[in-house]
Protein backbone atom coordinates (compact mmCIF):
# COMPACT_ATOMS: atom_id res chain seq x y z
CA UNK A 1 -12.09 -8.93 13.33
CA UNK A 2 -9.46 -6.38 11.67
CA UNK A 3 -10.35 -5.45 8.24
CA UNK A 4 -7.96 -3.87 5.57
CA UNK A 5 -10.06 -1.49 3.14
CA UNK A 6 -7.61 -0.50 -0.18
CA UNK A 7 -8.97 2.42 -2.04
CA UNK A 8 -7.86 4.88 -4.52
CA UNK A 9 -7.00 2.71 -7.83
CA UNK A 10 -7.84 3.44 -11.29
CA UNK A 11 -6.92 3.53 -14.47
CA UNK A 12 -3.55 6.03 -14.76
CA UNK A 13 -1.49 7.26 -17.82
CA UNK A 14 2.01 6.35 -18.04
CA UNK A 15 3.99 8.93 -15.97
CA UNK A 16 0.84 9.73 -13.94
CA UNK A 17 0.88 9.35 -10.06
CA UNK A 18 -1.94 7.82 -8.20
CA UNK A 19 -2.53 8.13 -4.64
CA UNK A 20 -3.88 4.96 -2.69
CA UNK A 21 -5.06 4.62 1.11
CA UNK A 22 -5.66 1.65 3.49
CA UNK A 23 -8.14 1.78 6.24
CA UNK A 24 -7.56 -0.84 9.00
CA UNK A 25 -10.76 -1.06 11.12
CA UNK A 26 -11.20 -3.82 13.98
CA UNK A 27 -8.49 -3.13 16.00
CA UNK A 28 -7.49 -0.05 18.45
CA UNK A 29 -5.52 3.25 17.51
CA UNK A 30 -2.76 1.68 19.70
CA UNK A 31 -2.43 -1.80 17.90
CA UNK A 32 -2.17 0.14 14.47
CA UNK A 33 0.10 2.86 15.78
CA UNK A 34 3.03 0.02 17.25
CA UNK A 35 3.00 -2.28 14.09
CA UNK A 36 4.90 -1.81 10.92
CA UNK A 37 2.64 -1.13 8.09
CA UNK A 38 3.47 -2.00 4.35
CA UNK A 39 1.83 -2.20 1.05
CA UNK A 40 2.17 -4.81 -1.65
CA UNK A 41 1.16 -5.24 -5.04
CA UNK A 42 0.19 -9.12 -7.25
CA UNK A 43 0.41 -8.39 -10.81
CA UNK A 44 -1.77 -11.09 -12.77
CA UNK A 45 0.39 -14.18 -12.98
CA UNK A 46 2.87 -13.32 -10.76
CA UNK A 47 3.44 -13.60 -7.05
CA UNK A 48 2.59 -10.74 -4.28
CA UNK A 49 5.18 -8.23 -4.18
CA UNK A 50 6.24 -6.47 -1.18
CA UNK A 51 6.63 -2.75 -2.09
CA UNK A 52 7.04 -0.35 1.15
CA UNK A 53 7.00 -0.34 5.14
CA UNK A 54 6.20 2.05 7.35
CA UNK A 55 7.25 2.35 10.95
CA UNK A 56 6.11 4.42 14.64
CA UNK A 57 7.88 6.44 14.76
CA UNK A 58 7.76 7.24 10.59
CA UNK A 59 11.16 5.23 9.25
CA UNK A 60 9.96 4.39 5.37
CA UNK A 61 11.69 1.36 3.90
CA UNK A 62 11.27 1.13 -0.09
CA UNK A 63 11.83 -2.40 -2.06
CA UNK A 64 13.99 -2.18 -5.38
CA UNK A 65 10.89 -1.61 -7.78
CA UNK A 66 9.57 1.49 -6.07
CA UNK A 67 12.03 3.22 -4.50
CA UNK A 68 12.80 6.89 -5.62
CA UNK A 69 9.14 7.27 -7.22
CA UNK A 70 6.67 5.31 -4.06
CA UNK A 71 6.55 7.36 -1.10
CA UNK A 72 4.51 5.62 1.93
CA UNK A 73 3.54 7.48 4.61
CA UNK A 74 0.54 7.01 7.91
CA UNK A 75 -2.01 8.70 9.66
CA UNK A 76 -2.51 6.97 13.13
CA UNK A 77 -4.95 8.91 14.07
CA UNK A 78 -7.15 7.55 11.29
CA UNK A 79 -5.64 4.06 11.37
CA UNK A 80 -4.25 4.59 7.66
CA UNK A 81 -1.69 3.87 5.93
CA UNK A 82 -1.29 5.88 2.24
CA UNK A 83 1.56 4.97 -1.02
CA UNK A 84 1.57 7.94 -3.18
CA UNK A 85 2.99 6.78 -6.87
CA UNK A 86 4.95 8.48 -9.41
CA UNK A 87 6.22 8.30 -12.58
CA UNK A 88 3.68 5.07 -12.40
CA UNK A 89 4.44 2.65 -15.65
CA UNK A 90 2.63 -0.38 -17.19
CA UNK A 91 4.71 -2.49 -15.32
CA UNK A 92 3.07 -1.25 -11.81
CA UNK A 93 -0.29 -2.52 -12.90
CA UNK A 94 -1.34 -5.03 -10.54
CA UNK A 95 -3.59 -5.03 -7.59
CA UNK A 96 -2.23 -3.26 -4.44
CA UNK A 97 -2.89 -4.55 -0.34
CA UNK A 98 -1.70 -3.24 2.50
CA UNK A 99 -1.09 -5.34 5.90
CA UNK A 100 1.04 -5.38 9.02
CA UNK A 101 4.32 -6.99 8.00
CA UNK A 102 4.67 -9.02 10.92
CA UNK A 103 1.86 -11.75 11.53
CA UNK A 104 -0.17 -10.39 8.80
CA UNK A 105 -3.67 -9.85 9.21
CA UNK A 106 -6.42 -11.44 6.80
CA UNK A 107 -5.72 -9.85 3.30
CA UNK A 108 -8.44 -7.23 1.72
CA UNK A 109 -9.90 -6.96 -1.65
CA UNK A 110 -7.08 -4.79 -2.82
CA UNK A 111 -7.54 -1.62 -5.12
CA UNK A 112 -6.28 -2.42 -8.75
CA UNK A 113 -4.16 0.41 -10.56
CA UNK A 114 -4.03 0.06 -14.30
CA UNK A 115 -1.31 2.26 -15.89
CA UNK A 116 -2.49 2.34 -19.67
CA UNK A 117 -2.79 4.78 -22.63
């Protein structure tokens, strides 16, 4: 069973940067290296977000909200997918998933990023 492990959330200052990985586990090096990879955020109250993809070879594709300060970026060796954040505001608090974007796999628990003073 593939399982999606979000890490690297926190608490972050307005214009801070955060850095946040994805683990996928349960499946081979060569199902995670041929699928497109993105991350997505749910902000409390609203609906799940889709952020950023990632291709193999590497071709990045940034949604509206993120683009210019999210760069997302993978490891295939390690099965991981990372989204380092800049210039991170109170409006990108929400909890952030990764998943394949075709035929998504079951969703993990997410890492939450608060952006607060």
């Amino acid at each position: 069973q593939v399982q999606l492990v979000e890490s690297g959330g926190g608490l972050v200052q307005p214009g801070g940067s955060a850095r946040l990985s994805c683990v996928v586990s349960g499946t081979s090096g060569s199902i995670f290296s041929t699928n497109t990879m993105g991350w997505y955020r749910q902000a409390p109250g609203k609906e799940r977000e889709f952020l950023a993809s990632i291709s193999t070879p590497a071709s990045p594709y940034y949604g509206p909200s993120v683009k210019g300060r999210f760069t997302i970026s993978r490891a295939n060796a390690r099965n991981t997918v990372y989204l380092q954040m800049n210039s991170l505001q109170p409006e990108d608090t929400a909890v952030y998933y990764c998943n394949r974007l075709a035929r998504p796999w079951g969703w993990g628990k997410g890492t939450v990023v608060t952006v607060s003073s």
